[in-house]
Protein backbone atom coordinates (compact mmCIF):
# COMPACT_ATOMS: atom_id res chain seq x y z
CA UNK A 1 7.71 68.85 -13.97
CA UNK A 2 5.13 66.53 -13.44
CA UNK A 3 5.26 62.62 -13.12
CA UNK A 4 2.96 59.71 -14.08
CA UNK A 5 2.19 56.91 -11.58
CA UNK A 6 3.35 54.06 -13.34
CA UNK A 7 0.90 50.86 -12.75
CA UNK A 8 0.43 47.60 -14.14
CA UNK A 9 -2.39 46.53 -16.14
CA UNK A 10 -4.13 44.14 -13.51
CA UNK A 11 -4.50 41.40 -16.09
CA UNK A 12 -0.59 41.06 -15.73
CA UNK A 13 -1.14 40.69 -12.09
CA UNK A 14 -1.88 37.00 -10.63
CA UNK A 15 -4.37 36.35 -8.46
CA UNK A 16 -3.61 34.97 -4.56
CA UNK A 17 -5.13 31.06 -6.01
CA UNK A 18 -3.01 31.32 -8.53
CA UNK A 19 0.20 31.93 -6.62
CA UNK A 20 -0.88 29.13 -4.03
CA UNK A 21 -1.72 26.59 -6.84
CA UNK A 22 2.05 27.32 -8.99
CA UNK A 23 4.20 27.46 -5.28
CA UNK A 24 2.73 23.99 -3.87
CA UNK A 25 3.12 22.49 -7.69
CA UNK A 26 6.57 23.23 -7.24
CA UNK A 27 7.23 22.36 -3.55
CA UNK A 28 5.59 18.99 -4.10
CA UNK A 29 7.52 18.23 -7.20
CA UNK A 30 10.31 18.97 -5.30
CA UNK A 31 10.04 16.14 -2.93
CA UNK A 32 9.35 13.83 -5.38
CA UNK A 33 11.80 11.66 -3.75
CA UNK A 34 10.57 10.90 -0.54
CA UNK A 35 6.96 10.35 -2.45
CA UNK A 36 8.35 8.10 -3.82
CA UNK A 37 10.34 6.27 -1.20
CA UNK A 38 8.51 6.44 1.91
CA UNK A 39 6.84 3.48 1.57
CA UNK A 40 7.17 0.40 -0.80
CA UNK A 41 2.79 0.72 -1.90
CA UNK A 42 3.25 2.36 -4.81
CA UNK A 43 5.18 -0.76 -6.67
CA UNK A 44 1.87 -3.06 -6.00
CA UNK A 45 -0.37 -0.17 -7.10
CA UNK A 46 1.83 0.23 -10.31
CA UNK A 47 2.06 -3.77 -10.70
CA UNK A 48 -1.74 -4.11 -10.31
CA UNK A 49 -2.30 -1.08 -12.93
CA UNK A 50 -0.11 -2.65 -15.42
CA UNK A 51 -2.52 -5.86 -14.85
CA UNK A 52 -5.43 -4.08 -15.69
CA UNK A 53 -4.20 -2.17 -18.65
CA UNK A 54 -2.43 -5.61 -20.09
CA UNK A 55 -5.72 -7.40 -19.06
CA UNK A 56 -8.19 -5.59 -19.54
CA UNK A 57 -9.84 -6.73 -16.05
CA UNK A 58 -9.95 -5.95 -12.69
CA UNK A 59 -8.73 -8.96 -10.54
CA UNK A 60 -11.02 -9.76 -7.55
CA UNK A 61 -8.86 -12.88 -6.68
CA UNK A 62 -4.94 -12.73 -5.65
CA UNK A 63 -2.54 -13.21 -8.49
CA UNK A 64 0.57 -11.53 -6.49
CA UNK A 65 1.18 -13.35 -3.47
CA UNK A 66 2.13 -17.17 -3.44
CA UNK A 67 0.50 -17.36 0.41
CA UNK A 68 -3.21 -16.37 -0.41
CA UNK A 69 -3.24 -17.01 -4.40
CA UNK A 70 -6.57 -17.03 -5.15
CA UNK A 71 -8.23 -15.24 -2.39
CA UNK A 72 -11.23 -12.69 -2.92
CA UNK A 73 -9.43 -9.62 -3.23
CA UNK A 74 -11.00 -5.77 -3.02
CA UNK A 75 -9.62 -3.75 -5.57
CA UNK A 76 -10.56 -0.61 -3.83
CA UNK A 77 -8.11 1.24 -6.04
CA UNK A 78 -8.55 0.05 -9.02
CA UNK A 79 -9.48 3.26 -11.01
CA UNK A 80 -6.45 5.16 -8.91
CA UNK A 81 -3.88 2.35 -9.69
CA UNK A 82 -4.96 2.64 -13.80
CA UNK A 83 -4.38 6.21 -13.78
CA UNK A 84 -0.63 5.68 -12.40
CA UNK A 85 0.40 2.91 -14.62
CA UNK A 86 -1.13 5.15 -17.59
CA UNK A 87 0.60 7.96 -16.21
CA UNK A 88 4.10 5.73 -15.73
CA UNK A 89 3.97 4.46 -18.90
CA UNK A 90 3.37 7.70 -20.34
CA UNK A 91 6.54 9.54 -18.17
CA UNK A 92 7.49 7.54 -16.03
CA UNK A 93 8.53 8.44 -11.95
CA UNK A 94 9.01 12.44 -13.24
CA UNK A 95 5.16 11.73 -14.78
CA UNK A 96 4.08 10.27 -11.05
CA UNK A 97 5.58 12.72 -9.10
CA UNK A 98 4.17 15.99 -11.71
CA UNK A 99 0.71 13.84 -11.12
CA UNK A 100 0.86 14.00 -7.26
CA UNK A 101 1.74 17.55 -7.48
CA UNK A 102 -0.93 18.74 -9.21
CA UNK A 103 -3.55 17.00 -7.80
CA UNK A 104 -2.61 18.10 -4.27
CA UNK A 105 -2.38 21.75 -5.89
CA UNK A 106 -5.74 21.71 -7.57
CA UNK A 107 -7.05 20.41 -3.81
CA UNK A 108 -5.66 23.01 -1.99
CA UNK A 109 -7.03 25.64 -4.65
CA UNK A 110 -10.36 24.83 -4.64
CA UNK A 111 -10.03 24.67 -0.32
CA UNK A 112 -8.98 28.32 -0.56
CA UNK A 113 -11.64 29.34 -2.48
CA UNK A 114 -14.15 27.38 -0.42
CA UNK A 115 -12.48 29.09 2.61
CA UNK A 116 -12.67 32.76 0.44
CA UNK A 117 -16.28 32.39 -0.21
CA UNK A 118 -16.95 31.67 3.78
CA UNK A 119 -14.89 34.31 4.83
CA UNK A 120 -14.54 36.88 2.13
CA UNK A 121 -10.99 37.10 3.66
CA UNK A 122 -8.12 36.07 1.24
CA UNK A 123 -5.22 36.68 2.94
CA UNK A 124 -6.44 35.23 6.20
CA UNK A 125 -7.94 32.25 3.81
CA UNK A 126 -4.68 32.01 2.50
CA UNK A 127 -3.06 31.53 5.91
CA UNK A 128 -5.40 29.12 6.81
CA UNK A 129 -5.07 27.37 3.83
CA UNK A 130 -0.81 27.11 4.29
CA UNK A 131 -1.58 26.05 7.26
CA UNK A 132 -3.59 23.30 6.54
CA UNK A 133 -0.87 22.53 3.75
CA UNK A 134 1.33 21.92 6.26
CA UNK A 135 -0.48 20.09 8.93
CA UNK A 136 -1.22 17.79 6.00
CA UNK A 137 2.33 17.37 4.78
CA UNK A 138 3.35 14.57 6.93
CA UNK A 139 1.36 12.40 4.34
CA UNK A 140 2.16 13.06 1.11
CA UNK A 141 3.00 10.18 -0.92
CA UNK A 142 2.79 8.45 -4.24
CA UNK A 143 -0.48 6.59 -3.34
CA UNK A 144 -4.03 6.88 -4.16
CA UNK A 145 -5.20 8.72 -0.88
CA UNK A 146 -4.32 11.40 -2.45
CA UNK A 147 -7.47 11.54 -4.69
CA UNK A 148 -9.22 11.26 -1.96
CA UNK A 149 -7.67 14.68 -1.18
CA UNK A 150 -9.37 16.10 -3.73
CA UNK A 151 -12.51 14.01 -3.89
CA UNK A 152 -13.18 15.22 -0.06
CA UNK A 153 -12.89 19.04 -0.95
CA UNK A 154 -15.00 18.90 -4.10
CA UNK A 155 -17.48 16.59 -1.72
CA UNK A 156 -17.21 19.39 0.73
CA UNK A 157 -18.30 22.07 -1.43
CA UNK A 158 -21.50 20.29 -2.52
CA UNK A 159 -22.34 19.37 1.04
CA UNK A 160 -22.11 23.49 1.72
CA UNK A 161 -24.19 24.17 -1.11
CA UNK A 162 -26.51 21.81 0.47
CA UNK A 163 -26.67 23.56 3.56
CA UNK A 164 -27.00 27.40 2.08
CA UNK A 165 -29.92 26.05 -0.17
CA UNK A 166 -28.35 26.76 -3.63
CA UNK A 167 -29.11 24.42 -6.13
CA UNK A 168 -27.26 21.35 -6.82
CA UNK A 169 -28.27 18.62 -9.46
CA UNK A 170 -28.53 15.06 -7.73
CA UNK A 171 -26.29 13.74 -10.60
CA UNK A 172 -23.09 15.36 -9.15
CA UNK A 173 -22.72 13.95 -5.71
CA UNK A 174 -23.96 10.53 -7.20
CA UNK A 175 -21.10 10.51 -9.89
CA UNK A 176 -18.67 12.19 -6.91
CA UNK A 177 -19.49 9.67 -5.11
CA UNK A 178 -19.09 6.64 -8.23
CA UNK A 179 -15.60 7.47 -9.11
CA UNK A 180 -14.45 7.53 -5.50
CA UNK A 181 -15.51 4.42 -4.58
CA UNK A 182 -13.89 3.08 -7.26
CA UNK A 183 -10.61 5.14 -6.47
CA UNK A 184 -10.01 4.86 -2.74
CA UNK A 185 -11.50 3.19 0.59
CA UNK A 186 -11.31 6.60 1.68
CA UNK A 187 -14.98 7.05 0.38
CA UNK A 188 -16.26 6.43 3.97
CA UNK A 189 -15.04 10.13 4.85
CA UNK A 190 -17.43 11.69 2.45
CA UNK A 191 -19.98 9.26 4.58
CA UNK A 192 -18.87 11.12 7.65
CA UNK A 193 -19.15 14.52 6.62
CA UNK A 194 -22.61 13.59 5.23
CA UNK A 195 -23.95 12.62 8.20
CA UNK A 196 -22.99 15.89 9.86
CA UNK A 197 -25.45 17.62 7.64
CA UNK A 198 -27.78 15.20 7.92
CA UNK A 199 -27.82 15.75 11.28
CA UNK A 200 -27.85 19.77 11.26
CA UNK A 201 -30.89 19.13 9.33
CA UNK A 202 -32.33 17.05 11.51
CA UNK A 203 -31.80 18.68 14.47
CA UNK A 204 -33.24 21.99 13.25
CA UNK A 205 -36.72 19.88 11.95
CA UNK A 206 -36.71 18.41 15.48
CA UNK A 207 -36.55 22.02 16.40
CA UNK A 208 -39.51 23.15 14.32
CA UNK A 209 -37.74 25.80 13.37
CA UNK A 210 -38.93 27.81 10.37
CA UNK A 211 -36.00 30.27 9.48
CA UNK A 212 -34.20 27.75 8.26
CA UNK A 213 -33.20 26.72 4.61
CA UNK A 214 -34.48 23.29 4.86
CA UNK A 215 -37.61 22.25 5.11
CA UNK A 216 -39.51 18.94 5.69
CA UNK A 217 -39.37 17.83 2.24
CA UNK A 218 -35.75 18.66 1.72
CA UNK A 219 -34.81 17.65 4.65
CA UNK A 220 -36.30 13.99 2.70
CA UNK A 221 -34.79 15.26 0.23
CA UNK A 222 -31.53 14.85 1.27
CA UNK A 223 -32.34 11.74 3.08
CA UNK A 224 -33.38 10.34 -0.20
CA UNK A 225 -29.92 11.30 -1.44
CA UNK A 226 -27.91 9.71 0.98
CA UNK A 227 -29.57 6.41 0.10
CA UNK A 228 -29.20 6.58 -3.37
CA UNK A 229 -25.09 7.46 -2.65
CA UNK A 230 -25.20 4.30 -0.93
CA UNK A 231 -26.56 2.16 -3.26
CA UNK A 232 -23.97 4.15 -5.69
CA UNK A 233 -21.24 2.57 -3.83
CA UNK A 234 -22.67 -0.80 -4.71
CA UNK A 235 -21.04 0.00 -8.17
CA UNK A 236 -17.85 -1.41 -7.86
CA UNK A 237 -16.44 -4.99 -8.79
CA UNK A 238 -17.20 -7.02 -5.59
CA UNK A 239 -20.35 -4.88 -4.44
CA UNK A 240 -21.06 -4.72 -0.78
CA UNK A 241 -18.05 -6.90 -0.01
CA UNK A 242 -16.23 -3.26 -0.50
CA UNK A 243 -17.63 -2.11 2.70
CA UNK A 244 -17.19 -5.48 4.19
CA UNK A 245 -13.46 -5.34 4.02
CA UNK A 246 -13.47 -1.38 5.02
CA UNK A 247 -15.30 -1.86 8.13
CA UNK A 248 -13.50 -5.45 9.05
CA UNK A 249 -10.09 -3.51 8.60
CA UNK A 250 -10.14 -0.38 10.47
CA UNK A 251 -12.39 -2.41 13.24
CA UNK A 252 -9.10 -4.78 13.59
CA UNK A 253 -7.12 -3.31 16.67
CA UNK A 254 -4.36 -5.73 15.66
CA UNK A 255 -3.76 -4.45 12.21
CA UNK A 256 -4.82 -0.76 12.61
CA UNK A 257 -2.30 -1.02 15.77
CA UNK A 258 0.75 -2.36 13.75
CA UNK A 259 0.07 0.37 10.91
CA UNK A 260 2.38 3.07 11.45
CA UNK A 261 0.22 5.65 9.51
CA UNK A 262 -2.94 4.62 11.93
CA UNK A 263 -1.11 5.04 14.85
CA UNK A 264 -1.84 8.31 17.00
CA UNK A 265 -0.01 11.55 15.95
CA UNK A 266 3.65 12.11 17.50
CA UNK A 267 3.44 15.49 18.91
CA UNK A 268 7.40 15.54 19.90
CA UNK A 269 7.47 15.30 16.22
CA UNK A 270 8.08 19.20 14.34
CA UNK A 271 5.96 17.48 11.12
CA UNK A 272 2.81 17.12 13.53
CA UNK A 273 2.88 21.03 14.94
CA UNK A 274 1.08 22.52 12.00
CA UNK A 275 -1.95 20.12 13.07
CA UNK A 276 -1.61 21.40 16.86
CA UNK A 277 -1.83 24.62 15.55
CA UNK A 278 -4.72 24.32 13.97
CA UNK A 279 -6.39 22.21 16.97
CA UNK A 280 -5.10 25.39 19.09
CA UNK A 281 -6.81 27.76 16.79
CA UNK A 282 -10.21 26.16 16.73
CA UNK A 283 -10.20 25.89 19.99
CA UNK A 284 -9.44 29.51 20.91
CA UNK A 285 -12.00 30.82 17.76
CA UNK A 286 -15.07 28.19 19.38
CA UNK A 287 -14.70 30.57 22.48
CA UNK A 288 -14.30 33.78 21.19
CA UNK A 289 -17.67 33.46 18.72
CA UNK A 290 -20.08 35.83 19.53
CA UNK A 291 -22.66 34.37 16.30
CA UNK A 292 -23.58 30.17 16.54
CA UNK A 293 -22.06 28.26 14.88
CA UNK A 294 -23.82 25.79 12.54
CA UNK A 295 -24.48 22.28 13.97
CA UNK A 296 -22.87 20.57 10.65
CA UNK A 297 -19.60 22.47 11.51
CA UNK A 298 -19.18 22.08 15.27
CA UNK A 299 -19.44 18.15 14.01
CA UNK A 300 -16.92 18.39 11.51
CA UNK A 301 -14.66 19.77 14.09
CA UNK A 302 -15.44 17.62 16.89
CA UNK A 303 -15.36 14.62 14.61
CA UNK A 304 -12.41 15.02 13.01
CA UNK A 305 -10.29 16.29 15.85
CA UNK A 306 -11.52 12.95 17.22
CA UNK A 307 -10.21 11.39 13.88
CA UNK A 308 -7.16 12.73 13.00
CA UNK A 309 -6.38 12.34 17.13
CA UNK A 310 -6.88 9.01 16.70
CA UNK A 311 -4.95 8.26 13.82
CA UNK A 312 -2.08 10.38 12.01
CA UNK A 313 -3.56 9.20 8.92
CA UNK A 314 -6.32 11.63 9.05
CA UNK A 315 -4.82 14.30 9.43
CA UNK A 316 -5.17 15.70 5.92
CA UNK A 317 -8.53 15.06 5.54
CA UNK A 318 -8.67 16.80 9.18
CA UNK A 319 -7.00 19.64 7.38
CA UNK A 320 -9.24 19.70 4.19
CA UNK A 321 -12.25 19.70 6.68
CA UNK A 322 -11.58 22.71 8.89
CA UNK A 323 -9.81 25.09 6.59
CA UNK A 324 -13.37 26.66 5.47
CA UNK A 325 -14.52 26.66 9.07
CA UNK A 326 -11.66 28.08 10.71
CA UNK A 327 -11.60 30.68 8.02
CA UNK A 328 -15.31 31.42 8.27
CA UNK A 329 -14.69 31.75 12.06
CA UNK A 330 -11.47 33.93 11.74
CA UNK A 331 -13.92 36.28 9.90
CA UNK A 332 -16.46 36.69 12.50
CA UNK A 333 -13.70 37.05 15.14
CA UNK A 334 -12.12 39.89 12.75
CA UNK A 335 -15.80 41.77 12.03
CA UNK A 336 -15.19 45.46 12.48
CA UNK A 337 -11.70 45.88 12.38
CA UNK A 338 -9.17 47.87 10.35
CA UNK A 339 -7.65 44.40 9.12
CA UNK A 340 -10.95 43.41 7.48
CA UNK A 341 -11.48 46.53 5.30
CA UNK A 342 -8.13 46.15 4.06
CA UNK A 343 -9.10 42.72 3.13
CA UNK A 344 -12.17 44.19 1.05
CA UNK A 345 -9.96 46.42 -0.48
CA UNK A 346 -7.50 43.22 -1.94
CA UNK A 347 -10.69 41.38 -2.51
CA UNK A 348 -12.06 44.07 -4.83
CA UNK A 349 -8.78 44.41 -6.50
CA UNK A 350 -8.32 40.44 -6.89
CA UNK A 351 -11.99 40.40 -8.43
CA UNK A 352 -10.87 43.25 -11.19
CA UNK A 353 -8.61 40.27 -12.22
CA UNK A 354 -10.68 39.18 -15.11
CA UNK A 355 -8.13 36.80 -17.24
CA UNK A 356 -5.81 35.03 -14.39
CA UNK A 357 -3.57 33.45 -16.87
CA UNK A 358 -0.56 32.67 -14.65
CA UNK A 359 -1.60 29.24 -13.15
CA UNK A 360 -2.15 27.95 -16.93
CA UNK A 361 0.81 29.20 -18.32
CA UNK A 362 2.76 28.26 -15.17
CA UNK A 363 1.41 24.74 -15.15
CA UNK A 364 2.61 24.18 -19.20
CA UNK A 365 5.98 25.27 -17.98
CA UNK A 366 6.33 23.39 -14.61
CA UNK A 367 5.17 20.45 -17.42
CA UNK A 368 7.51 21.11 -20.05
CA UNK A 369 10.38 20.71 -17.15
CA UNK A 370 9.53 18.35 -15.07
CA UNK A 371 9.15 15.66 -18.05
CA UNK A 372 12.22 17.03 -20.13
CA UNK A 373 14.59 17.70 -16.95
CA UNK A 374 17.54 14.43 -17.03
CA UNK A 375 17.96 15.52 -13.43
CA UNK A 376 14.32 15.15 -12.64
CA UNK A 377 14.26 11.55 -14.46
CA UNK A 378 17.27 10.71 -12.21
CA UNK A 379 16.73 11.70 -9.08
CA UNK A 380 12.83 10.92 -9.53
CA UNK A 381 13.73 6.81 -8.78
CA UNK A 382 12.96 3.95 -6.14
CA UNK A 383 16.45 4.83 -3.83
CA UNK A 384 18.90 2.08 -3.99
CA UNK A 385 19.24 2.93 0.20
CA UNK A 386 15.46 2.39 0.84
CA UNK A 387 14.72 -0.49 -1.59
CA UNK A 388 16.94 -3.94 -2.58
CA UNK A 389 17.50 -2.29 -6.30
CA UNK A 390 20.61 -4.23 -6.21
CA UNK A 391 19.59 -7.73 -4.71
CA UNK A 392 16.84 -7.68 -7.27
CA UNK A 393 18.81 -7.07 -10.24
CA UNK A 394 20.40 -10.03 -8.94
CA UNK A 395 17.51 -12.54 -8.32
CA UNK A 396 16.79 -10.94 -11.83
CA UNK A 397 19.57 -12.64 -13.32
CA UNK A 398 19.94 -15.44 -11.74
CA UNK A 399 16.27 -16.69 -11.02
CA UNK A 400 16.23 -18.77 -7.99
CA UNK A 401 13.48 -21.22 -7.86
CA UNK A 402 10.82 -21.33 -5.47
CA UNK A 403 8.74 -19.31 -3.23
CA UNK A 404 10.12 -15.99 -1.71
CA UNK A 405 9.59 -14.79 1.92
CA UNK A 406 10.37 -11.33 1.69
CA UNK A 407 10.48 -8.46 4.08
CA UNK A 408 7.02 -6.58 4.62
CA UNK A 409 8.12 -3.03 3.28
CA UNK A 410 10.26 -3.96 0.47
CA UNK A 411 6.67 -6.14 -1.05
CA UNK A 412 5.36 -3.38 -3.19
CA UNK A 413 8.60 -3.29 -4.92
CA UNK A 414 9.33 -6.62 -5.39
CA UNK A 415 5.99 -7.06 -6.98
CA UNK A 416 7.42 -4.00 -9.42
CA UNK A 417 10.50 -5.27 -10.28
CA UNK A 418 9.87 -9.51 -10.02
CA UNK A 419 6.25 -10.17 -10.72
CA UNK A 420 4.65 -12.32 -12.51
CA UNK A 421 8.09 -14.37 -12.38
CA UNK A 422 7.77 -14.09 -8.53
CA UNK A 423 4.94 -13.81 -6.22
CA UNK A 424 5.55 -12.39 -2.66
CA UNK A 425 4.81 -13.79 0.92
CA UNK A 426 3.30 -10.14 1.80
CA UNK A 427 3.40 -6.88 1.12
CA UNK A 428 1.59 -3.59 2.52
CA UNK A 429 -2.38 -4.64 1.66
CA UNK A 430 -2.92 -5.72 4.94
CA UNK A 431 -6.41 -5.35 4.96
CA UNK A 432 -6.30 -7.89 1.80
CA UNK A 433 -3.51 -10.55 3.94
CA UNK A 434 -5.21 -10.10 7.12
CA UNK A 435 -4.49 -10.42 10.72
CA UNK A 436 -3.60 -14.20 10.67
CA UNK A 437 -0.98 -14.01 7.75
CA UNK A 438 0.59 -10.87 9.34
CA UNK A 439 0.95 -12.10 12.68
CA UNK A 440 2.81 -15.40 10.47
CA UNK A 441 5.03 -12.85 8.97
CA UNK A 442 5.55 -11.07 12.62
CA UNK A 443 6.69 -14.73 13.72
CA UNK A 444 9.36 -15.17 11.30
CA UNK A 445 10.49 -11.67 11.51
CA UNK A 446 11.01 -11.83 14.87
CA UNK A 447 11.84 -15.58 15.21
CA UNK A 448 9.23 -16.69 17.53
CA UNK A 449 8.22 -20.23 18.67
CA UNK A 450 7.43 -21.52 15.38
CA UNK A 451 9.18 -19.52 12.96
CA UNK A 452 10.50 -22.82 11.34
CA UNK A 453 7.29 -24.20 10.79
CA UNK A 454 5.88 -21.78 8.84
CA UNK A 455 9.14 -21.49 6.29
CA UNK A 456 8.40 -25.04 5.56
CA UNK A 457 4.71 -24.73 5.57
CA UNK A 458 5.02 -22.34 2.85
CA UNK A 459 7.50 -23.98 1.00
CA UNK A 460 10.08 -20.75 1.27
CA UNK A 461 13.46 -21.52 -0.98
CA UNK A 462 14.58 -18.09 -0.42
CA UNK A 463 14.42 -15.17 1.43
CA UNK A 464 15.11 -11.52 0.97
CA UNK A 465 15.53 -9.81 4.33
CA UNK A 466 17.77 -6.62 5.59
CA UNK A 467 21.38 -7.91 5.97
CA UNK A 468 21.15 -7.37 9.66
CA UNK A 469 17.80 -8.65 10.31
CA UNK A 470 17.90 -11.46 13.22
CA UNK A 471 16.29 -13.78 10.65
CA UNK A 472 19.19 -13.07 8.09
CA UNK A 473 21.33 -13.54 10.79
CA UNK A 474 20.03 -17.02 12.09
CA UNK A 475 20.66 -18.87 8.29
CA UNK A 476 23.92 -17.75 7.89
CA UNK A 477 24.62 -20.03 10.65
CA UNK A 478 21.86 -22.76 9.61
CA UNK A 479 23.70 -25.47 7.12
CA UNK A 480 20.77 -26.25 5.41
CA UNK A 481 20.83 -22.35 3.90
CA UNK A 482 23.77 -20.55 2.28
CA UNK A 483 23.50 -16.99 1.23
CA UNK A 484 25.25 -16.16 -2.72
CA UNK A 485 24.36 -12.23 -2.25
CA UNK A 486 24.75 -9.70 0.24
CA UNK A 487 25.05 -5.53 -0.44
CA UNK A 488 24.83 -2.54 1.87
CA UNK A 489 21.07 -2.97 2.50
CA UNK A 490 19.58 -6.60 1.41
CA UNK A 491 20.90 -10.16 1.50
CA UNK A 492 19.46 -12.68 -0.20
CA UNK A 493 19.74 -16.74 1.07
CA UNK A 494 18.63 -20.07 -0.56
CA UNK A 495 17.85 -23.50 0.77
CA UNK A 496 20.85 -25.73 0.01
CA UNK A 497 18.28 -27.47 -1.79
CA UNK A 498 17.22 -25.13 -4.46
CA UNK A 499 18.53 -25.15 -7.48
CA UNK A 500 21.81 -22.80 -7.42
CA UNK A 501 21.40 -20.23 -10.44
């Protein structure tokens, strides 16, 4: 008797991008919690989206804070913070988190494939590409750095196109470059990655070489490009103060310094050993390569170890960066060996794939769920243990009068819940408050020489604060403040001389 091998039609079959996009849709949706929670930003960028949408404008002066009312302000998120508040209006938290999720999918997608193409690897891409997932994990949240995410890789791709000499209309990168600016501060990374290829270029010309893919005139070419993607940047709604309050802010050792996410990673920390890893691995594949490497990558890598060494906040765009290199490396190192034919061979199959359906029909489903699931809706909230829920339903109902001094994290959320009723003293846009009002705020928190003096200077009736905070501590013994509300996480106190509610 004889038998048939029984196969399945490849078009059933999903390809490796497809099963990397569905499984990170899914893991991120499933932390939608701590997106949400990890810091208080993503209440001001809701608050300022709603503005916009109810508005119809883009504010360039404070309206949210009752200590710098009127300011300049930089909305260098504008465009980011009107696609949340669309997007919360629309579905609210479940419809933020499903958002987050699929932009950090698509991202890590189209970085596989950019890592593929250099390699011609997938399942070492695919490593790679986890890995990177991982190393960039520790900053996941609600906030619009995460279209930068995505901005960088697509930027990334055009850059490498560039390089290889395959043809690449000017408008892209220009209207790459527009909606970024307009989206996150972030921008100045695609800046950074230019100039790497810049210099490549450059360097060979210096070189006279002539085996190169640029010539003279493209090397202008591309000169000429990177002027007209800085005048692009001019196209926002305060101009070339945008760069102005960039560069002031991360050149302020005071403020970068008092930024957790800015601070240097914490390698005793198990969330920061996917980014040693990959530090370890570039450093063991830049001594084993027997072929150069190409000036505009040894930069990237240099740079950006520098970077994300620097500051824990870049290590995703670290990540982003090196997962094509590494995986182009990874190939050379693997040249000639049994592994890499048997990568061929599930290359050619994954190419026979001709109709990968999964990732579309996966996405409508992960949809359909995540916006219909009650579970979803009520676990996908700002957590009563993180954020004064309960002390603001009460100021809600019982209105004190007068100006708030409220505790730095909990500002975002406050502006959510309380403005345009209230106004805060600060909340997490330091490079907007600046080093002056912060180190006020550091006074008060801490009860320095002074701290007094700068509750009446700003007219403070009542404060929101932790209900063990020294400061919270201090005016339940002061007679001149009483405090009517106190839970598990926030109490709230008034001057004896506001008006009780």
């Amino acid at each position: 008797m004889s038998t048939k091998k029984l196969s399945l039609p490849l078009f059933v079959l999903p390809k490796l991008d497809e099963i990397l996009y569905l499984a990170i849709v899914i893991g991120v949706i499933g932390i939608g919690t701590r997106l949400l929670n990890q810091d208080g930003d993503l209440g001001r960028h809701l608050t300022l989206g709603f503005y916009i949408l109810s508005s119809r404008t883009i504010p360039t002066r404070d309206l949210f804070s009752h200590t710098l009312h009127g300011q300049p302000l930089t909305p260098h998120e504008w465009l980011a913070q009107l696609i949340f508040a669309l997007v919360h209006q629309w579905a609210g938290f479940p419809g933020i988190t499903l958002l987050v999720g699929v932009i950090i999918a698509i991202t890590w997608l189209l970085i596989y494939r950019q890592a593929l193409r250099a390699s011609q690897l997938p399942l070492t891409s695919l490593a790679v590409s986890l890995l990177s997932f991982a190393a960039a994990s520790l900053h996941f949240l609600a906030r619009p750095h995460v279209f930068t995410f995505l901005l960088l890789t697509i930027w990334l791709g055009m850059l490498e196109r560039f390089r290889l000499k395959h043809p690449l209309p000017f408008w892209q990168p220009l209207l790459l470059m527009l909606i970024w600016v307009n989206t996150h501060g972030a921008f100045i990374a695609g800046f950074a990655c230019f100039a790497a290829y810049w210099a490549e270029y450059f360097w060979e010309h210096l070189k006279g070489r002539k085996d190169i893919p640029f010539t003279r005139s493209q090397l202008a070419t591309f000169s000429s490009l990177g002027i007209l993607l800085f005048l692009t940047t001019l196209i926002n709604p305060v101009g070339i103060r945008l760069w102005r309050t960039s560069l002031e802010y991360v050149t302020n050792r005071y403020l970068i310094s008092h930024t957790q996410e800015y601070l240097p990673p914490n390698f005793q920390s198990p969330t920061t050993w996917p980014f040693l890893m990959m530090i370890l691995l570039s450093l063991w594949l830049s001594m084993s390569q027997k072929q150069a490497i190409p000036i505009a990558h040894r930069l990237l890598v240099v740079g950006w170890t520098a970077l994300a060494l620097s500051s824990a906040r870049n290590i995703p765009l670290y990540a982003l960066v090196l997962t094509p290199v590494l995986s182009e490396q990874l190939s050379s190192f693997l040249a000639e060996t049994p592994w890499k034919n048997r990568e061929r061979q599930l290359l050619d199959m994954q190419a026979k794939i001709k109709f990968p359906i999964w990732a579309t029909l996966g996405s409508l489903v992960i949809v359909s769920l995540t916006l219909s699931s009650p579970w979803l809706k009520e676990r996908n909230q700002f957590d009563p243990n993180v954020f004064p829920v309960q002390a603001t339903n009460w100021i809600a109902t019982y209105s004190p009068k007068g100006n708030m001094m409220n505790y730095f994290p909990w500002g975002g959320y406050l502006l959510f819940r309380l403005w345009p009723e209230y106004r805060v003293f600060i909340d997490g846009q330091t490079d907007f408050y600046g080093e002056k009002l912060t180190r006020i705020y550091e006074t008060i928190l801490s009860l320095d020489k002074g701290w007094e003096f700068w509750l009446d200077n700003y007219q403070i009736s009542w404060v929101i604060f932790p209900r063990d905070s020294a400061l919270i501590t201090t005016l339940r013994q002061d007679p001149d403040w009483e405090c009517p509300y106190e839970d598990h996480l926030a109490t709230v106190c008034l001057r004896r001389n506001t008006i009780r509610p």
